[in-house]
N, C-alpha and C. Protein backbone atom coordinates (compact mmCIF):
# COMPACT_ATOMS: atom_id res chain seq x y z
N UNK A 1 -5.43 -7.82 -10.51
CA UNK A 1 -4.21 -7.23 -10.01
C UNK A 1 -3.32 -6.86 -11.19
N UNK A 2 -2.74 -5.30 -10.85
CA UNK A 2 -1.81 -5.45 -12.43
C UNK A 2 -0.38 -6.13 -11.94
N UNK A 3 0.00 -6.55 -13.50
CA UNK A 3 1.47 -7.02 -12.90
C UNK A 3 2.47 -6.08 -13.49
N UNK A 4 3.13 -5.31 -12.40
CA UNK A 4 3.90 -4.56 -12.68
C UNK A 4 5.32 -4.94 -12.63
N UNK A 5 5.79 -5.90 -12.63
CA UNK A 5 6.98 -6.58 -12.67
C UNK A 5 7.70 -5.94 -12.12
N UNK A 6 9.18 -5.46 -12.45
CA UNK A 6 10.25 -5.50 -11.47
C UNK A 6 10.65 -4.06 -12.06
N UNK A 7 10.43 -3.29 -12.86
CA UNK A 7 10.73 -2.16 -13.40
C UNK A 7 9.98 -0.89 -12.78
N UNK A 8 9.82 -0.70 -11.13
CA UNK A 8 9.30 0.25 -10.24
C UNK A 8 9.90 1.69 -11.42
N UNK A 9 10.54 1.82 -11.90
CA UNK A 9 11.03 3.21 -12.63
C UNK A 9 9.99 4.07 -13.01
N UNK A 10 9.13 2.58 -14.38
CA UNK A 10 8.36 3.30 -15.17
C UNK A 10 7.00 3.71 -14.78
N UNK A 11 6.58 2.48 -13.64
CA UNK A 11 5.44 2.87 -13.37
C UNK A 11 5.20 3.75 -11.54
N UNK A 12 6.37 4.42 -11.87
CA UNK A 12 6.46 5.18 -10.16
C UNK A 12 5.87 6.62 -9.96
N UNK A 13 5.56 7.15 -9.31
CA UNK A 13 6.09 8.60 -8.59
C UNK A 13 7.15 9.16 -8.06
N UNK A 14 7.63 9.93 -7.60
CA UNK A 14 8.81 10.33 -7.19
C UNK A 14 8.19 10.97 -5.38
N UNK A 15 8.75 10.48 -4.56
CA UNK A 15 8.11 10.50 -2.96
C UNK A 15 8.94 11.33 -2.72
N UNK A 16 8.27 12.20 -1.19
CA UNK A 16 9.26 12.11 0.00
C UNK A 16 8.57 11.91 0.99
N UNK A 17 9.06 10.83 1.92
CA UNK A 17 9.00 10.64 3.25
C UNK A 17 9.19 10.94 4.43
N UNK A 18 8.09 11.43 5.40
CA UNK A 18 7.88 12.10 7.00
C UNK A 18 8.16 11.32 7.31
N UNK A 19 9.18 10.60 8.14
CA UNK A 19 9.10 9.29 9.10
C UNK A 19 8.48 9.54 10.68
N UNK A 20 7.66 8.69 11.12
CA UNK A 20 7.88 9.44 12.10
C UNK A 20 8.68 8.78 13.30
N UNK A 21 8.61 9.99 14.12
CA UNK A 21 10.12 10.00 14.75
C UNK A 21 9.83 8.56 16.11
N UNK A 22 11.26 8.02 15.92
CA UNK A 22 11.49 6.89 17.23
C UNK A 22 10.96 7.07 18.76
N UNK A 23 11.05 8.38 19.07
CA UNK A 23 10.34 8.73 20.30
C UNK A 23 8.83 8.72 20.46
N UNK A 24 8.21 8.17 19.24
CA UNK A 24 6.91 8.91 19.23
C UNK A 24 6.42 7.10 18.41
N UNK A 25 7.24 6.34 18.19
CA UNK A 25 6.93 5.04 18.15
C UNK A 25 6.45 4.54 16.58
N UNK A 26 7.80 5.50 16.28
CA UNK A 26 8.08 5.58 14.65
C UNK A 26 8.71 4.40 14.66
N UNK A 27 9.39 3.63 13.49
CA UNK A 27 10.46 2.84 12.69
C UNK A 27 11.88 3.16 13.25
N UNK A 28 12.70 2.41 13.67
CA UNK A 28 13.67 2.30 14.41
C UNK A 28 14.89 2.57 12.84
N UNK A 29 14.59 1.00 12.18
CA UNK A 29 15.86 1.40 11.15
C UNK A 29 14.74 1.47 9.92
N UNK A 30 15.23 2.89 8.98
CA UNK A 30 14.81 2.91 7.47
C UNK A 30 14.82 1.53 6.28
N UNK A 31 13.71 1.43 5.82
CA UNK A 31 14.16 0.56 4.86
C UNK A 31 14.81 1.36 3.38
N UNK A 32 15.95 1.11 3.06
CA UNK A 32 16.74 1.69 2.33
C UNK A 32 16.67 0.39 1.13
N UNK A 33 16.54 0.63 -0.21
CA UNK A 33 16.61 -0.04 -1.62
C UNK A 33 16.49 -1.29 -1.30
N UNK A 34 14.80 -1.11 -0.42
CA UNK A 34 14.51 -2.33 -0.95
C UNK A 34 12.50 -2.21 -1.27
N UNK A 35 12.25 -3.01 -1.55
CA UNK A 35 10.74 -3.32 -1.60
C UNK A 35 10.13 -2.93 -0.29
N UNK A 36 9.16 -1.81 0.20
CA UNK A 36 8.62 -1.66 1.18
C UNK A 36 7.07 -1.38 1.66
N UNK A 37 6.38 -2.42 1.91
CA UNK A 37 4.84 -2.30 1.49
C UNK A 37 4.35 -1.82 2.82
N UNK A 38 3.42 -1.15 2.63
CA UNK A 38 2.95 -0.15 3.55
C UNK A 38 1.56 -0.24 2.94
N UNK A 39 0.50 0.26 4.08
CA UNK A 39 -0.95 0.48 3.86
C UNK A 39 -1.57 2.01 4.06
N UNK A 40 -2.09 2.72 3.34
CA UNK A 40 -1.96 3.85 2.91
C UNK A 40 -3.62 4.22 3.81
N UNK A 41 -3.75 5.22 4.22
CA UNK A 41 -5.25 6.23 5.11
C UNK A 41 -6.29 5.50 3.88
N UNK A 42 -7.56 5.58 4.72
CA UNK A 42 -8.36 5.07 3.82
C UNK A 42 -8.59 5.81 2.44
N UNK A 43 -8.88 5.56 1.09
CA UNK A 43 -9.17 6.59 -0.03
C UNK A 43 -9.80 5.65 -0.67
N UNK A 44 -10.80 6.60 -1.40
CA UNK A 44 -11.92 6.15 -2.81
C UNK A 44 -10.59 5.93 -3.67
N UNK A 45 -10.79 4.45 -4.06
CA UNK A 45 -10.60 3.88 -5.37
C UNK A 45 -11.38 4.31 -6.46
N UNK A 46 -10.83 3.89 -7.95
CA UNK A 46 -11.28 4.17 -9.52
C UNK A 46 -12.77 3.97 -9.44
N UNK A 47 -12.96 2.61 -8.37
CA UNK A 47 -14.56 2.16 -8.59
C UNK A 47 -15.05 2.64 -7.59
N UNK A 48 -14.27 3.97 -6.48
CA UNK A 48 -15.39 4.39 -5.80
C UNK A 48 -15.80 3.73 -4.47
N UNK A 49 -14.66 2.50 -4.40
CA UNK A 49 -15.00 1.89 -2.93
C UNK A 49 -14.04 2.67 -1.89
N UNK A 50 -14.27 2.81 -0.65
CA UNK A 50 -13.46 3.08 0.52
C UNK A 50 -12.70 2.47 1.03
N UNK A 51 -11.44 2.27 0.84
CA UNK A 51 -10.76 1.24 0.98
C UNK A 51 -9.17 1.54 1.50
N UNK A 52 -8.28 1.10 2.95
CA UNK A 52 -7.05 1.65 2.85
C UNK A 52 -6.16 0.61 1.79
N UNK A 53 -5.16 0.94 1.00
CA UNK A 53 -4.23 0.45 0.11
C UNK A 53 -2.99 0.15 0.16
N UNK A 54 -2.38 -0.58 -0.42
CA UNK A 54 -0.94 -1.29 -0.76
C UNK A 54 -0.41 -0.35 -1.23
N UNK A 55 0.67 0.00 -1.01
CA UNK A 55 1.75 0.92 -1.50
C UNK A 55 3.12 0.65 -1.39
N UNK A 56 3.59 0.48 -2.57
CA UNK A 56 5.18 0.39 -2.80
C UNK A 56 6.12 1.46 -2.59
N UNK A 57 6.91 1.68 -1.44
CA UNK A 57 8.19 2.46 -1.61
C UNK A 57 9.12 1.86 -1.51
N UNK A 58 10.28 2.56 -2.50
CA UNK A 58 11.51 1.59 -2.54
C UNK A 58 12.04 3.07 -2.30
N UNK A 59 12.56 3.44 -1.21
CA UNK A 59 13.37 4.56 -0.29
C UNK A 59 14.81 4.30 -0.90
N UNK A 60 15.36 5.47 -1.49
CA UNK A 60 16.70 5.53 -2.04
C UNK A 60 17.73 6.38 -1.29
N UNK A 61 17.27 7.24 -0.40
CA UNK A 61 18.34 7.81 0.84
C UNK A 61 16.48 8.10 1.59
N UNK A 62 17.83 8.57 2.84
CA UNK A 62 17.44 9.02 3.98
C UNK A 62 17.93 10.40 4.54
N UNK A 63 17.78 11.15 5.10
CA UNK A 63 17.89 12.28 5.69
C UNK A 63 17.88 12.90 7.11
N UNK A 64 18.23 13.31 7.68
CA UNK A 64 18.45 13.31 9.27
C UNK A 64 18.44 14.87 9.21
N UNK A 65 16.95 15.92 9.30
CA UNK A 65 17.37 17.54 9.43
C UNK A 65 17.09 17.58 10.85
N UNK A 66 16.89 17.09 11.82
CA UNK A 66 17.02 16.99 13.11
C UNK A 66 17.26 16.08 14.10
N UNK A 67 17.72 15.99 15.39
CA UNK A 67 17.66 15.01 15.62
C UNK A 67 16.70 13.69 16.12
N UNK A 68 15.35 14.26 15.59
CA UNK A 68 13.79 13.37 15.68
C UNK A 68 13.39 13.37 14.36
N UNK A 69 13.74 13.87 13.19
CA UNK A 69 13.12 14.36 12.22
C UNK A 69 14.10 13.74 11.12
N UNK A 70 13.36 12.51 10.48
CA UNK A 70 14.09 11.49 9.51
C UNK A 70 13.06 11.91 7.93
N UNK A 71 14.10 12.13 7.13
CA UNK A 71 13.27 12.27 5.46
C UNK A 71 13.97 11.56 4.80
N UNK A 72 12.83 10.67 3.76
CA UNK A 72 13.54 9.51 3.03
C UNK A 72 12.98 10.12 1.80
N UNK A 73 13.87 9.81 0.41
CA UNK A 73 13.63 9.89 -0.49
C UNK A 73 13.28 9.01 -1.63
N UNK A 74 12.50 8.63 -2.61
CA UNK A 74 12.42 7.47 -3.45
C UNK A 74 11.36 7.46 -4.42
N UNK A 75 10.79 6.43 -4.17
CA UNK A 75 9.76 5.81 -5.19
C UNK A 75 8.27 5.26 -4.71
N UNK A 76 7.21 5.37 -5.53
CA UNK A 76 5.98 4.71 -5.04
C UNK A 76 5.31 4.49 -5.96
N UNK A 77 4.34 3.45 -5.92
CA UNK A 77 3.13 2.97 -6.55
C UNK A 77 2.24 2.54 -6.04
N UNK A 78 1.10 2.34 -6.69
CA UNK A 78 -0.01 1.49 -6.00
C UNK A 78 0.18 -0.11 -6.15
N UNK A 79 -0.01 -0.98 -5.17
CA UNK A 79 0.03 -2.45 -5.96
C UNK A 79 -0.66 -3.18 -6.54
N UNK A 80 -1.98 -2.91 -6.36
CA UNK A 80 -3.53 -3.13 -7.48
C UNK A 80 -3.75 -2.11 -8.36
N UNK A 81 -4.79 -2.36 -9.63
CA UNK A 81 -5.22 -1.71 -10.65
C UNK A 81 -6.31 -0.37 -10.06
N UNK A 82 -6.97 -1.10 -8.90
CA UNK A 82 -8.26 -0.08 -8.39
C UNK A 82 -7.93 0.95 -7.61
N UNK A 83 -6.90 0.47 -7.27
CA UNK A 83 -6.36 1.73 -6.45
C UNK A 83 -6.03 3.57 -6.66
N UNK A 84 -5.90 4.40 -6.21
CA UNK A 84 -6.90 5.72 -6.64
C UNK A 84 -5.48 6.61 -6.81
N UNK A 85 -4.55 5.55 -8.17
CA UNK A 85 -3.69 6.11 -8.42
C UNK A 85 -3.41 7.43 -9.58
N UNK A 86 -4.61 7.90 -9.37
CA UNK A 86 -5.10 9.17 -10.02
C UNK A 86 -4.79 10.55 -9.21
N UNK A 87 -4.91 10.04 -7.86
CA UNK A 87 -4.36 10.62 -6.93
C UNK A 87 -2.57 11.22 -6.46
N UNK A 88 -2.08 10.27 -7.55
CA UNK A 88 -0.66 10.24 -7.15
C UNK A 88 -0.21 11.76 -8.47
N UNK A 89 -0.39 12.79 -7.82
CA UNK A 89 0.20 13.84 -8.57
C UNK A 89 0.58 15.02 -7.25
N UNK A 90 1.82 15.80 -7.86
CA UNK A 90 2.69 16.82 -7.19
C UNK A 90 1.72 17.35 -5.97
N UNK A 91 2.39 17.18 -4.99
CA UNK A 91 1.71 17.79 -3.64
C UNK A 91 0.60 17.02 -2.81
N UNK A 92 0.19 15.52 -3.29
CA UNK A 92 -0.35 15.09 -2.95
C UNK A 92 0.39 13.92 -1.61
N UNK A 93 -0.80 13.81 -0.76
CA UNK A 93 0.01 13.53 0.91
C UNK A 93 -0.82 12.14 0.87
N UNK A 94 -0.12 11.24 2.12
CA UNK A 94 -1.30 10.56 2.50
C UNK A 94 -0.28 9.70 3.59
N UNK A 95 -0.82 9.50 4.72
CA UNK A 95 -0.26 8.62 5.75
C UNK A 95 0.09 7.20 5.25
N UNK A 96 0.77 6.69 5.68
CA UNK A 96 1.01 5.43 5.83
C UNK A 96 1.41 4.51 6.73
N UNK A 97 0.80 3.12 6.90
CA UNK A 97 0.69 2.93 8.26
C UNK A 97 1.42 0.78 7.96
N UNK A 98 2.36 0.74 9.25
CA UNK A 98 2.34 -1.05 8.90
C UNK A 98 1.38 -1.35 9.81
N UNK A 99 0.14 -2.39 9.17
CA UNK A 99 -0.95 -2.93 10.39
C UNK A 99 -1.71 -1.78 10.43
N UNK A 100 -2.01 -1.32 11.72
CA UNK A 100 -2.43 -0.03 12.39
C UNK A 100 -1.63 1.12 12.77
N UNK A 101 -0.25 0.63 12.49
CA UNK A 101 0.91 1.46 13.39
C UNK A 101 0.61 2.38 12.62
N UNK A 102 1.07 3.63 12.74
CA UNK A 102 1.33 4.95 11.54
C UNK A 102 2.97 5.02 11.77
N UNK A 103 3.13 5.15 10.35
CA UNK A 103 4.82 5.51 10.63
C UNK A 103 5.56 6.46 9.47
N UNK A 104 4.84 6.84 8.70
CA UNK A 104 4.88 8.14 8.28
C UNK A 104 4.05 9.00 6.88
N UNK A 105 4.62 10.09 6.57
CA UNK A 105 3.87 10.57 5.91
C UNK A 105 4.38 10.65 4.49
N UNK A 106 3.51 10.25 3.19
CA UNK A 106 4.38 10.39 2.17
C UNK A 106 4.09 11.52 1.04
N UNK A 107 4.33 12.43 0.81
CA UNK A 107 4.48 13.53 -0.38
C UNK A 107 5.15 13.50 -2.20
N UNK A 108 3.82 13.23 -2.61
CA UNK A 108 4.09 13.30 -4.00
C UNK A 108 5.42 14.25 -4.43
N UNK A 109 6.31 14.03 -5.18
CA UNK A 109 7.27 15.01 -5.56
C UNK A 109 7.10 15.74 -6.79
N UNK A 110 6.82 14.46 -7.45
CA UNK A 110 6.88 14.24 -9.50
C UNK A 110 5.52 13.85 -9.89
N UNK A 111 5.15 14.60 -11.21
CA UNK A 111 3.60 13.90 -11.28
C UNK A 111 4.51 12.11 -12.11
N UNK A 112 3.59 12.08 -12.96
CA UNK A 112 3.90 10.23 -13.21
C UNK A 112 5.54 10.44 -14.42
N UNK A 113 6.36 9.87 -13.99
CA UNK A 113 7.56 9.18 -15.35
C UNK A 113 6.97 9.31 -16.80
N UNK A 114 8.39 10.07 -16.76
CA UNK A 114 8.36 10.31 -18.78
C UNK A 114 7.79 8.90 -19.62
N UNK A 115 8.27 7.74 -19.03
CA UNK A 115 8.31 6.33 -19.76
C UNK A 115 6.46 6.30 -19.57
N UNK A 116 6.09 6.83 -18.65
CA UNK A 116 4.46 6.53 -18.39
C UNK A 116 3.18 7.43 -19.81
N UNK A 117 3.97 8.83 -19.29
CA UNK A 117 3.76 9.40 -20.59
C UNK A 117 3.67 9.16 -21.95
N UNK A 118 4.95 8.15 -22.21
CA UNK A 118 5.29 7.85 -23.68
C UNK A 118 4.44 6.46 -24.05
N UNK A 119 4.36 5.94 -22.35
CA UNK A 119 3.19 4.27 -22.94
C UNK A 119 2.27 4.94 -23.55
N UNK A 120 1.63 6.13 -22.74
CA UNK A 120 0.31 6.93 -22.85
C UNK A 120 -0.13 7.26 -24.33
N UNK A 121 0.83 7.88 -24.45
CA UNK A 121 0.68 8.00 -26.26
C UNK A 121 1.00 7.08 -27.47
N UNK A 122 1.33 6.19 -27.08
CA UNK A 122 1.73 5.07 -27.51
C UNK A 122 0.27 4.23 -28.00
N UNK A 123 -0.41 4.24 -26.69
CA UNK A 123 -1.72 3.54 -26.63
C UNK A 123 -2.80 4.36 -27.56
N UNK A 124 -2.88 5.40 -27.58
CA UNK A 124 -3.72 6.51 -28.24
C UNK A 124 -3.28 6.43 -29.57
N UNK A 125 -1.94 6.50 -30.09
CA UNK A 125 -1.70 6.48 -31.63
C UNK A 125 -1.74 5.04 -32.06
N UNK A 126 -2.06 3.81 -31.41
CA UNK A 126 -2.58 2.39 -31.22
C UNK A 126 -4.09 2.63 -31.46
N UNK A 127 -4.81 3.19 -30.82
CA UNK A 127 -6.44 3.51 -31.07
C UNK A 127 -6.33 3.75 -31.85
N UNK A 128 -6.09 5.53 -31.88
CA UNK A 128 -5.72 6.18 -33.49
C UNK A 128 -5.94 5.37 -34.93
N UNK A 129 -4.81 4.46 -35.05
CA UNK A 129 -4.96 3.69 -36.00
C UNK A 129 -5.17 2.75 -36.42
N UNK A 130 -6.04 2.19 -35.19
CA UNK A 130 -7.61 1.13 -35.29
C UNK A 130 -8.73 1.75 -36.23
N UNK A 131 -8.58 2.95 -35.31
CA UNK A 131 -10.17 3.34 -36.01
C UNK A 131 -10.02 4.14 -37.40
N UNK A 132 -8.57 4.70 -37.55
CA UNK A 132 -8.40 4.79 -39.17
C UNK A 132 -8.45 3.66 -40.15
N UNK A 133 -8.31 2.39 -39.89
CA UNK A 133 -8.25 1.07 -40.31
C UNK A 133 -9.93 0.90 -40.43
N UNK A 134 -10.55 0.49 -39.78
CA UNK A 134 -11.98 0.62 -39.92
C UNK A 134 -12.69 1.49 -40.22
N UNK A 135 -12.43 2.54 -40.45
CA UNK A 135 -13.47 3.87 -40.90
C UNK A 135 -12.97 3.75 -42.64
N UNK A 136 -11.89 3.17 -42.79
CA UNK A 136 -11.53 3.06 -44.69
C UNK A 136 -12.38 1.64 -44.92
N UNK A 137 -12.81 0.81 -44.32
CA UNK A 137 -13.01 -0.42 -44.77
C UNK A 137 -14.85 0.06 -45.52
């Protein structure tokens, strides 16, 4: 399991949320800034298993463009390492469900955080100058 501690910022996406609607046996009240785990449509993980997943949204508003039709805005991650967070780039969808219930739909906004980027290269100019270290020896 990775441990992603308490800094959802760096290792997030940027969401938006379909809720679905109360008449139709959606979520009554939004969870608003807080921790919200949800189980995501089944998807191939890194290793290729079939598997539905843990997913973090921490919902930072909400939206009301009709009166059945609720959009939340926020944050997401995966909560394991295997999970097919390769998947999490601009335009990408996927249901989410508590239990069996379905209760809405979530839409990639942002591909991954600048801070994710900068680990990224961080780690590479870390290789980088491993193997310049050993190729002089």
């Amino acid at each position: 399991m990775l441990n992603r501690g308490n800094n959802i910022d760096s290792l997030s996406v940027d969401v938006k949320i379909d809720w679905k609607p109360i008449q139709q046996g959606g979520k009554k009240a939004i969870p608003i800034n807080i921790k919200y785990y949800v189980i995501t449509q089944p998807m191939k993980g890194k290793s290729g298993d079939m598997s539905s997943w843990s997913l973090v949204l921490n919902v930072q508003r909400c939206e009301l463009l009709e009166p059945d039709q609720r959009v939340g805005f926020g944050k997401a991650y995966f909560l394991v390492e295997d999970a097919p967070s390769f998947l999490l780039e601009k335009g990408f969808t996927m249901n989410i469900y508590e239990g069996y219930k379905l209760v809405g739909k979530v839409e990639v906004l942002q591909l991954l955080q600048l801070l994710q980027l900068l680990q990224l290269l961080q780690l590479l100019q870390l290789l980088n100058n491993n193997r310049q270290y050993y190729y002089k020896r």
